[in-house]
Protein backbone atom coordinates (compact mmCIF):
# COMPACT_ATOMS: atom_id res chain seq x y z
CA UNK A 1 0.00 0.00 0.00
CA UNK A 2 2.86 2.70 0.34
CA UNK A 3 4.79 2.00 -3.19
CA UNK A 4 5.10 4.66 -5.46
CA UNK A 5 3.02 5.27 -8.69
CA UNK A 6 6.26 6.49 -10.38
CA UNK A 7 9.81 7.42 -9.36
CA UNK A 8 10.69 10.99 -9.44
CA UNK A 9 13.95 11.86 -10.41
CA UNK A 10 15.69 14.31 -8.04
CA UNK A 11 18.36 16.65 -8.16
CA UNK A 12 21.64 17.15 -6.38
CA UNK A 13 22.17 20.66 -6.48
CA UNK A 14 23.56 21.54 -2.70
CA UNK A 15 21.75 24.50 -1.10
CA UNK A 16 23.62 26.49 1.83
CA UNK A 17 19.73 26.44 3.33
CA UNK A 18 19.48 22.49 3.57
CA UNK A 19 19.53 21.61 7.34
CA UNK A 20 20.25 17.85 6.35
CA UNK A 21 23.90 19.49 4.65
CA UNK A 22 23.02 16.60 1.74
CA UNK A 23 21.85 18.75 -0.82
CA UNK A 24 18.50 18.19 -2.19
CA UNK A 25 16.85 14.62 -0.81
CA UNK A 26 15.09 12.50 -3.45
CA UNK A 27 11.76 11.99 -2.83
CA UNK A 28 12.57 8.77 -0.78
CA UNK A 29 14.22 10.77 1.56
CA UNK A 30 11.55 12.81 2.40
CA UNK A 31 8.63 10.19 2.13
CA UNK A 32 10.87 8.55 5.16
CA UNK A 33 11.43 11.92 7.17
CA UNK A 34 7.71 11.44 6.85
CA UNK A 35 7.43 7.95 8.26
CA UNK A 36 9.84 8.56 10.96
CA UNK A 37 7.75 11.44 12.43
CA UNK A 38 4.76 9.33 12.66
CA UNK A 39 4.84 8.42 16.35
CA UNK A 40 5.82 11.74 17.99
CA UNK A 41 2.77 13.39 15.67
CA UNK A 42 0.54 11.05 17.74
CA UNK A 43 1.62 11.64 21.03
CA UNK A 44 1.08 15.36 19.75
CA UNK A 45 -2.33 14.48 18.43
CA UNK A 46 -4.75 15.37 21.78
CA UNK A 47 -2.32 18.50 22.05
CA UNK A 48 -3.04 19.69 18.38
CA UNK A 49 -6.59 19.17 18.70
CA UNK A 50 -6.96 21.09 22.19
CA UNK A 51 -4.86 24.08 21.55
CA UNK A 52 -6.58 24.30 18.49
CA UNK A 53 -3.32 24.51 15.83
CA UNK A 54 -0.61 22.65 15.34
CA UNK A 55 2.44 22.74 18.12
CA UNK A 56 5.28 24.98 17.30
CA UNK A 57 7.30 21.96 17.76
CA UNK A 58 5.80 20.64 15.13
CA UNK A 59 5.92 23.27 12.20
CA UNK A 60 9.87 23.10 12.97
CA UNK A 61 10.03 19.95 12.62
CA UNK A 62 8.28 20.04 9.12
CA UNK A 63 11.10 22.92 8.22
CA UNK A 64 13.81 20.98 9.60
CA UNK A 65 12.86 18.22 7.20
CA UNK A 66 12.89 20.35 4.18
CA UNK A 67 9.24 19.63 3.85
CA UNK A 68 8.25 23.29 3.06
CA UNK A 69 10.91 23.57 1.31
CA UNK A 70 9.25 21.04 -1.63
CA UNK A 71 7.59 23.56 -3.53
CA UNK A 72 9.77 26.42 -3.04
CA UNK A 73 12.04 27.93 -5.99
CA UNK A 74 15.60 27.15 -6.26
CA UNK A 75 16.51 30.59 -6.78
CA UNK A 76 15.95 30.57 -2.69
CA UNK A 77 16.90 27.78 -1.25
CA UNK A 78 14.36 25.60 -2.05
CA UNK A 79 14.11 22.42 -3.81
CA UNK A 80 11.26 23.21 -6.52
CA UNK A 81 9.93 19.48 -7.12
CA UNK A 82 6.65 18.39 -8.68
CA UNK A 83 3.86 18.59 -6.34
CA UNK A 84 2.84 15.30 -6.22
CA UNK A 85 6.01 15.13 -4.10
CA UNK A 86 4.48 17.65 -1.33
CA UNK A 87 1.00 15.22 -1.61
CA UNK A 88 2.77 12.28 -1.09
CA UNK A 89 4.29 13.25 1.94
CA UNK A 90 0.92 14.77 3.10
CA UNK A 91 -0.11 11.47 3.00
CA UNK A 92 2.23 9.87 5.20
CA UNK A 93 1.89 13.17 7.68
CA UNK A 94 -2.07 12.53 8.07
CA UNK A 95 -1.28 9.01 9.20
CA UNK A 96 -0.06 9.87 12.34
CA UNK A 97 -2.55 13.50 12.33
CA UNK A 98 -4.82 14.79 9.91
CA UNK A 99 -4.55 18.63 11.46
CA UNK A 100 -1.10 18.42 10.86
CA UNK A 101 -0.88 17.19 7.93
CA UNK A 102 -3.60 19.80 6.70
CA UNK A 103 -0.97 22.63 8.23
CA UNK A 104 1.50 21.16 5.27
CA UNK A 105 -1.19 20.80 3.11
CA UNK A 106 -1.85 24.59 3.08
CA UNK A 107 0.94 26.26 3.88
CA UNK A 108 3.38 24.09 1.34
CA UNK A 109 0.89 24.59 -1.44
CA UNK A 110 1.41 28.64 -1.14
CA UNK A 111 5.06 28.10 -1.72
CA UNK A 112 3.61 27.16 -5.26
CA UNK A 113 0.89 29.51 -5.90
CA UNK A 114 2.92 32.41 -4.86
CA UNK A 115 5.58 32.10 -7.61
CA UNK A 116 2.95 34.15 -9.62
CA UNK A 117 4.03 37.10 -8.51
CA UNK A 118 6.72 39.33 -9.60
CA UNK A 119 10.63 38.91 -9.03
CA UNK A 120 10.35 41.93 -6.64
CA UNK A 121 7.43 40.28 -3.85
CA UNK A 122 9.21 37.12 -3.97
CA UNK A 123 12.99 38.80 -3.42
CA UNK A 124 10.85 40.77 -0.48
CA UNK A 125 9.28 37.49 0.97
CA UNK A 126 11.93 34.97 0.44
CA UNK A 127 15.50 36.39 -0.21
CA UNK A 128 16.51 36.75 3.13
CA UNK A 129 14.37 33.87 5.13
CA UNK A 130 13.02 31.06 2.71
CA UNK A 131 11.28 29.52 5.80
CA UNK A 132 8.71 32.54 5.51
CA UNK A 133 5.16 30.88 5.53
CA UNK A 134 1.94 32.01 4.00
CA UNK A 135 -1.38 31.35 5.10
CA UNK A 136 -4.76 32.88 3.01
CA UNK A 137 -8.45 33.09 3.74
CA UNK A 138 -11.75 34.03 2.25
CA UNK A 139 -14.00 36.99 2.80
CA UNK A 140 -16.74 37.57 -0.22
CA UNK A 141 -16.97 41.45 1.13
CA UNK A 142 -13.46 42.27 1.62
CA UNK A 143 -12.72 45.74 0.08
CA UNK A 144 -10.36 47.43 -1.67
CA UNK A 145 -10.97 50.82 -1.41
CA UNK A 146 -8.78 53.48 -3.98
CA UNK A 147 -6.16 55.56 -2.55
CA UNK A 148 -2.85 57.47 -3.75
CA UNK A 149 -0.11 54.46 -4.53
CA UNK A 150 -2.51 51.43 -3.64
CA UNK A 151 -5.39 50.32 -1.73
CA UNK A 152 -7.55 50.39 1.98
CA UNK A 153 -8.02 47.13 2.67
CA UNK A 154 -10.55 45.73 5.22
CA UNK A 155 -11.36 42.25 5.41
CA UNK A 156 -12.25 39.41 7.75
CA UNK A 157 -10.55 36.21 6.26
CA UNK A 158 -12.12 32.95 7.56
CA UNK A 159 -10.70 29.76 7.11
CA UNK A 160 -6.84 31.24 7.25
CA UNK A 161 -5.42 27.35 7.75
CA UNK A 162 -2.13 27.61 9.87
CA UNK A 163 -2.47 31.58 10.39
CA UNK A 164 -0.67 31.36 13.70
CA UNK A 165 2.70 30.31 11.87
CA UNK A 166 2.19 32.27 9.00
CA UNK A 167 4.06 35.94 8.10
CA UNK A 168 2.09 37.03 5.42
CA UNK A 169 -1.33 36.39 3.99
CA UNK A 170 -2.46 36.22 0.29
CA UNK A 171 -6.11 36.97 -0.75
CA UNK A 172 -8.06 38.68 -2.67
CA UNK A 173 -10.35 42.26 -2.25
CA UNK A 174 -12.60 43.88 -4.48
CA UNK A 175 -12.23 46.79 -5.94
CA UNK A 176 -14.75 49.30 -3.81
CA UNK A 177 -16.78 50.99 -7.15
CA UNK A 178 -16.02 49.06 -9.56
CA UNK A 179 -16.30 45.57 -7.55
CA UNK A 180 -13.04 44.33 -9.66
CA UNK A 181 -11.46 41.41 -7.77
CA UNK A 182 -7.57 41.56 -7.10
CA UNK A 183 -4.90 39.10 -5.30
CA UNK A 184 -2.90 40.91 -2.71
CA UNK A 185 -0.37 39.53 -0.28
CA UNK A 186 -0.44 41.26 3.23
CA UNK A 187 2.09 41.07 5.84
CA UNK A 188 1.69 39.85 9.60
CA UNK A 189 1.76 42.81 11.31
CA UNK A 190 -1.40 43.99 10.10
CA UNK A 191 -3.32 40.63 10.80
CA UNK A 192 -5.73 40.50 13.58
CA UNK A 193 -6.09 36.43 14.47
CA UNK A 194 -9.71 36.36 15.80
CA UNK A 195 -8.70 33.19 18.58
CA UNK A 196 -11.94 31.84 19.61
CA UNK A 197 -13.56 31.47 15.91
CA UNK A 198 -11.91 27.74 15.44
CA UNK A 199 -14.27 25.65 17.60
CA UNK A 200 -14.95 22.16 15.08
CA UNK A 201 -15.58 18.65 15.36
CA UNK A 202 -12.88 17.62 13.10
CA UNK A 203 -8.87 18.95 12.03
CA UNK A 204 -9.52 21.05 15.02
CA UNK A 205 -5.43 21.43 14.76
CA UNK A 206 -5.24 22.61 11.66
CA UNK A 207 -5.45 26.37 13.04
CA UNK A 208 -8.29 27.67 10.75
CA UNK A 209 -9.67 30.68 12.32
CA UNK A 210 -10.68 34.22 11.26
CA UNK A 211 -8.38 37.13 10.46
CA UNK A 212 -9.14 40.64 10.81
CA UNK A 213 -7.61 43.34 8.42
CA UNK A 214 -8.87 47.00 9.50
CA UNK A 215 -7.86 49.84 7.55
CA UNK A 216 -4.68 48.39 5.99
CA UNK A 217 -2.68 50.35 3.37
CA UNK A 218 -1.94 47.42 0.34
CA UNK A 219 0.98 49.17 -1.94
CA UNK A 220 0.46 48.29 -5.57
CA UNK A 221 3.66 46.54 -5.94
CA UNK A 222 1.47 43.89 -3.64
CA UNK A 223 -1.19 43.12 -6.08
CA UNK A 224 -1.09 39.81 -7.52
CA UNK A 225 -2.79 38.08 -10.59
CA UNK A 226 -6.24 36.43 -9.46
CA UNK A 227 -5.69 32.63 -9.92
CA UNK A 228 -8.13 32.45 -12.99
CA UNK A 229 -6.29 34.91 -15.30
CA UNK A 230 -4.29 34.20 -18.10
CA UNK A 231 -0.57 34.91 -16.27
CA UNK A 232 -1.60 32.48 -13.83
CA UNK A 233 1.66 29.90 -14.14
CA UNK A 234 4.58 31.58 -12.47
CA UNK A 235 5.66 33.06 -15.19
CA UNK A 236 7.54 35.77 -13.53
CA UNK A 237 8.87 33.68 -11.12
CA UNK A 238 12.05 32.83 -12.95
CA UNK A 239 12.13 28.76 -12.27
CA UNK A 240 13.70 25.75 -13.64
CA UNK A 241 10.87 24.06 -13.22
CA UNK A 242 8.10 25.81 -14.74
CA UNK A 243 5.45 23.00 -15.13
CA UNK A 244 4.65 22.59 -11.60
CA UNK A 245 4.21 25.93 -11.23
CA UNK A 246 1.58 26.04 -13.61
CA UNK A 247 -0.74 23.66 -12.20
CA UNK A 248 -4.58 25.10 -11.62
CA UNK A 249 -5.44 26.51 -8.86
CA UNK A 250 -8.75 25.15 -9.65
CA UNK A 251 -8.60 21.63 -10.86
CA UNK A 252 -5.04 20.46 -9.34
CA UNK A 253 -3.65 21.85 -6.58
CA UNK A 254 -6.42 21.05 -4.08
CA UNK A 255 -5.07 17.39 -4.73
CA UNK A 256 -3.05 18.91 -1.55
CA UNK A 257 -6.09 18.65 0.77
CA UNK A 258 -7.64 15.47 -0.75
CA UNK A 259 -4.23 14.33 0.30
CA UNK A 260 -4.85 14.66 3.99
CA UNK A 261 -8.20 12.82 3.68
CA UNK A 262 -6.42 9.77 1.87
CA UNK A 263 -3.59 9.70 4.42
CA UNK A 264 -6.00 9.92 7.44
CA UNK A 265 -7.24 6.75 5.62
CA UNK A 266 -4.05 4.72 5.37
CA UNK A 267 -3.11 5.70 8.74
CA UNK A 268 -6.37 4.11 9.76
CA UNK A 269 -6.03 0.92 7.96
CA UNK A 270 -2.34 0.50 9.37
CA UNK A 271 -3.59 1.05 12.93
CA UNK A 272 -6.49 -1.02 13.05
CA UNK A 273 -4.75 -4.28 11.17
CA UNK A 274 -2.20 -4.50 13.93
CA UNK A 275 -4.80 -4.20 16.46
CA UNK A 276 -7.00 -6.90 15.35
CA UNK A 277 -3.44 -9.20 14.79
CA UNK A 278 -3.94 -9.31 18.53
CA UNK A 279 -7.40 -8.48 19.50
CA UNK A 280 -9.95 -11.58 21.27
CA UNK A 281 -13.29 -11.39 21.73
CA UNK A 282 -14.78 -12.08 24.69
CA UNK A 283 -15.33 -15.58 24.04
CA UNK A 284 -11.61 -15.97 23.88
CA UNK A 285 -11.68 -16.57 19.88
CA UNK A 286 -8.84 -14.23 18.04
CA UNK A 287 -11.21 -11.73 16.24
CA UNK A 288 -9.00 -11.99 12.96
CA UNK A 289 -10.40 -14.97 12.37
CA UNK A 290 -13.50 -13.18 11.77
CA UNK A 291 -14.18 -13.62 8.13
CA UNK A 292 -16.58 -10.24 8.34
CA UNK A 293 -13.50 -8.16 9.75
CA UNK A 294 -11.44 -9.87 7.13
CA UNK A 295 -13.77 -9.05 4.04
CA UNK A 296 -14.30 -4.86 6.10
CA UNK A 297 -10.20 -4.12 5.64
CA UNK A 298 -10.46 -6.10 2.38
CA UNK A 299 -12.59 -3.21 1.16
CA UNK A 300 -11.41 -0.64 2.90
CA UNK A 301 -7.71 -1.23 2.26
CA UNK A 302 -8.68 -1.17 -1.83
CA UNK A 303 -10.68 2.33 -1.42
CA UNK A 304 -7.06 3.38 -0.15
CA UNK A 305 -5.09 2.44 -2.66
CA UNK A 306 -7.62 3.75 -5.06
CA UNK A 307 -7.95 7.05 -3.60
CA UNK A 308 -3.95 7.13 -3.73
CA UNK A 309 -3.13 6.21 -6.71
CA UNK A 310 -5.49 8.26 -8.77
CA UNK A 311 -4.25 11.62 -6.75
CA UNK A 312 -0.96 10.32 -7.72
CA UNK A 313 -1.22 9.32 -10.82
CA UNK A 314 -3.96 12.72 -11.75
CA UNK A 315 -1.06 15.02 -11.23
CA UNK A 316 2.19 13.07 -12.42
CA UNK A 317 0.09 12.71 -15.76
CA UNK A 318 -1.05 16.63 -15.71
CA UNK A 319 2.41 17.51 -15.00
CA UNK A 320 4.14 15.21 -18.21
CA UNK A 321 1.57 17.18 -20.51
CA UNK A 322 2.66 20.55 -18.95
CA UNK A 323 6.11 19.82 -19.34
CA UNK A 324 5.45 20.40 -23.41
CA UNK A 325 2.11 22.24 -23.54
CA UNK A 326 0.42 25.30 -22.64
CA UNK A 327 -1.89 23.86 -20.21
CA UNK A 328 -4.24 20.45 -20.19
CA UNK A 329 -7.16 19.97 -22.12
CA UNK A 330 -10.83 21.25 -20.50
CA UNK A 331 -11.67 17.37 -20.21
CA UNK A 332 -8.53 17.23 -17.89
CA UNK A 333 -9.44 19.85 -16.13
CA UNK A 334 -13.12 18.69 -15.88
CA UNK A 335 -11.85 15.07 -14.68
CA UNK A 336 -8.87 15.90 -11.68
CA UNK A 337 -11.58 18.40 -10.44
CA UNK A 338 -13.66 14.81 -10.39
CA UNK A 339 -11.29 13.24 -8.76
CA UNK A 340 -9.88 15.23 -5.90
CA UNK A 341 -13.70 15.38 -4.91
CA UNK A 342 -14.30 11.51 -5.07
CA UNK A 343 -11.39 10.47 -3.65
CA UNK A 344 -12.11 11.57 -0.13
CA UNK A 345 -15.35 10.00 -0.15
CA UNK A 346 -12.99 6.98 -0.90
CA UNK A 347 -11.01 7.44 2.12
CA UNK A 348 -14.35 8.27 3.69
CA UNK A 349 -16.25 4.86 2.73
CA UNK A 350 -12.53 3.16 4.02
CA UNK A 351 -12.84 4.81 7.64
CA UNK A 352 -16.09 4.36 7.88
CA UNK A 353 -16.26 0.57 7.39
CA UNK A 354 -13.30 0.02 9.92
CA UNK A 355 -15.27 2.54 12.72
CA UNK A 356 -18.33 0.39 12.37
CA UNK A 357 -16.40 -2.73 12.84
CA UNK A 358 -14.08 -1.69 15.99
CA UNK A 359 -17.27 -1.11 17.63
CA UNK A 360 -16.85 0.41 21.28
CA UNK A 361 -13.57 0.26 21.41
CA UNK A 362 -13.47 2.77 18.94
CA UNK A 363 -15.16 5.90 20.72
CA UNK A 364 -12.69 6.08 23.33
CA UNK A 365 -11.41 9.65 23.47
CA UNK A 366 -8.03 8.46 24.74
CA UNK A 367 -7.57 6.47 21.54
CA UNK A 368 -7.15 8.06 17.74
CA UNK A 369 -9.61 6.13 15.87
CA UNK A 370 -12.37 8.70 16.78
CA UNK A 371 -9.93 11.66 15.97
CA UNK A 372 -9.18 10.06 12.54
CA UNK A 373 -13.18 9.03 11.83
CA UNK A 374 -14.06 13.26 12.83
CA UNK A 375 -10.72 14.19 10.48
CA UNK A 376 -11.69 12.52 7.29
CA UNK A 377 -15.30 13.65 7.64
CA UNK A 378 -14.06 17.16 8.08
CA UNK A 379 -11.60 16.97 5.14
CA UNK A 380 -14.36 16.45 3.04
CA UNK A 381 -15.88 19.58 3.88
CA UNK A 382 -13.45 21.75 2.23
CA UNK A 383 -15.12 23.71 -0.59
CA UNK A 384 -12.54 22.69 -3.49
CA UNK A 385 -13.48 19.17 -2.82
CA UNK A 386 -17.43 19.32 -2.42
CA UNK A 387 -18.28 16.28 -4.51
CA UNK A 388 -21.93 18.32 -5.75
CA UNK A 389 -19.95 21.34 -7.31
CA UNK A 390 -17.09 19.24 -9.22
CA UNK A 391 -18.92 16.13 -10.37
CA UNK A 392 -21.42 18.76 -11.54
CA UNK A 393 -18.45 20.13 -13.51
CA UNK A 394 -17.28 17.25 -14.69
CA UNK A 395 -21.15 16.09 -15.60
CA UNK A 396 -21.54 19.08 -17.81
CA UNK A 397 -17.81 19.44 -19.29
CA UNK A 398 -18.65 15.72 -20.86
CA UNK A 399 -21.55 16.53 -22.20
CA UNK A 400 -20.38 19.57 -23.72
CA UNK A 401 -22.38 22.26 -21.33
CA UNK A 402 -21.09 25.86 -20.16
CA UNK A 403 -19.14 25.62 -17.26
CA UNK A 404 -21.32 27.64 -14.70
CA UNK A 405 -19.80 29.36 -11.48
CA UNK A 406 -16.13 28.52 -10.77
CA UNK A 407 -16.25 27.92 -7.18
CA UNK A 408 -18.77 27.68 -4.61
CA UNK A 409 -22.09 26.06 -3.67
């Protein structure tokens, strides 16, 4: 269940920034740093979920493994690999904790939607600290109001995954007047983190709580291209790598989040196959002997590898096209926005089945199952993944239908 769809081939280009002073790891490397961090994340698990975010110790950890590091430009330190890369090692992350993992999730994928911006905001962001994070947010009524040199912005972001470790904040505002949308990027110092707006049943940890922005002079040197524009691609970002940078922000770099749902998955399958190795029932008899729990992680352990390898395989296949076109075909498009919805319901159906059959034991607070059953329920949730709005897509792409609304319900 944990092979690869495909080897990557890595690089060995040395970076002064590399805390593991062995130049750029291959993507083994980093699948293990991965592994290895599984059983300190779940000691950390209750933590995460009661404080509400991640631990600090934590996010360092992630840095000090070169995992943010994945999707961020050579030009500063970073190692600038394909982002299936950063969604494998999700995967392995949300094993041990799904709020963690949804921390990487989020704050790794803006270190590749941020290279479309110019040379100057990313010298400004990254030049002097590549470990600067990036969290975002959503607020349909944030303004942009016209002023000498820029913008007044005023805003109250919700959903700002992993704001309390983040220095700066890309979003968007619209233009007060003329209602034009814009991206901006913001930095810390004007963010108001609203603290008791994160109160959820599930990836509690992953940090995702309002942010206030009163009154805050945006420069026009800060604007960015909206994500649905024609520069969209990191075209000014001055990479070697340019096709991962010009994955959608629509139909292929949420594979990110459905990422955290499959992991959760696999993490759950793992657990609950060496319990029932040495679980008896009551009666005495050993309880993997049970045909029925035989046939339940059967099923369950094929939804997994399912989910995974068509996340995998979606963007490996999106990125060999890019490498020598333009962008993909609408049907592509149509179909990985399929298939980062469906493949949580997947790892859904796979958790599900197992929760049922642990019975009791399962709804123990003290005991992860129930954390990991609340997780992939919640990962679902996420907007980019609502199965309704992208198999609706994909329904009407195929049958040769106007696309209606981009995003949203």
């Amino acid at each position: 269940m944990d092979g690869n769809v495909t080897d990557s081939k890595s690089t060995s280009k040395s970076s002064s920034s590399n805390a593991f002073d062995s130049g750029i790891p291959t993507r083994e490397e980093l699948i293990q740093r991965a592994r290895d961090m599984a059983p300190i994340l779940l000691e950390r698990a209750p933590n995460c979920e009661e404080m509400r975010r991640a631990p600090k110790e934590t996010i360092d950890d992630f840095k000090q493994a070169g995992f943010f590091k994945i999707g961020l430009p050579k030009k500063y330190g970073g190692y600038e690999m394909d982002y299936d890369v950063l969604c494998e090692v999700i995967m392995e992350i949300a094993h041990a904790c799904g709020s963690s993992a949804w921390n990487l999730a989020v704050l790794g994928e803006h270190n590749y939607t941020l290279t479309n911006s110019t040379a100057e905001v990313l010298d400004e962001l990254w030049a002097d600290d590549p470990e600067v994070l990036l969290s975002s947010g959503n607020d349909h009524n944030a303004e942009l109001a016209p002023t000498d040199g820029g913008f007044i912005f005023n805003a109250r972001l919700q959903y700002s995954s992993g704001c309390d470790y983040a220095s700066w904040w890309m979003c968007r505002g619209f233009e007060k007047g003329s209602g034009q949308s814009h991206g901006i990027i913001i930095p810390r110092e004007h963010a108001t983190i609203i603290e008791d707006s994160w109160h959820v049943a599930g990836l509690a940890g992953s940090g995702s709580k309002d942010v206030e922005f009163n009154n805050v002079f945006v420069p026009t040197k800060h604007l960015r291209p909206m994500p649905f524009s024609p520069e969209w691609g990191g075209k000014a970002a001055a990479v070697q790598n340019p096709a991962t940078y010009r994955l959608s922000q629509q139909s292929t770099k949420p594979f990110a989040l459905t990422s955290v749902s499959v992991g959760i998955a696999g993490g759950v399958i793992k657990d609950f196959t060496e319990q029932m190795k040495e679980r008896q029932s009551r009666f005495g008899n050993s309880v993997a002997e049970f045909q029925s729990l035989q046939l339940r992680l059967a099923e369950s352990a094929v939804e997994y590898d399912t989910a995974r390898k068509i996340v995998l395989s979606d963007l490996q296949e999106t990125l060999s096209i890019l490498r020598d076109e333009e962008d993909i075909s609408p049907e592509l498009h149509a179909r990985n926005r399929r298939d980062m919805a469906y493949c949580p319901r997947l790892a859904q159906a796979a958790v599900d089945r197992l929760f049922y059959a642990a019975g009791a034991g399962g709804l123990f607070l003290d005991g992860n199952l129930q954390r990991q059953f609340r997780d992939v329920h919640a990962g679902g949730a996420q907007v980019f993944l609502n199965w309704d709005i992208n198999a609706t897509a994909y329904g009407r792409a195929i049958l040769g239908l106007e696309q209606q609304g981009l995003i949203g319900p």
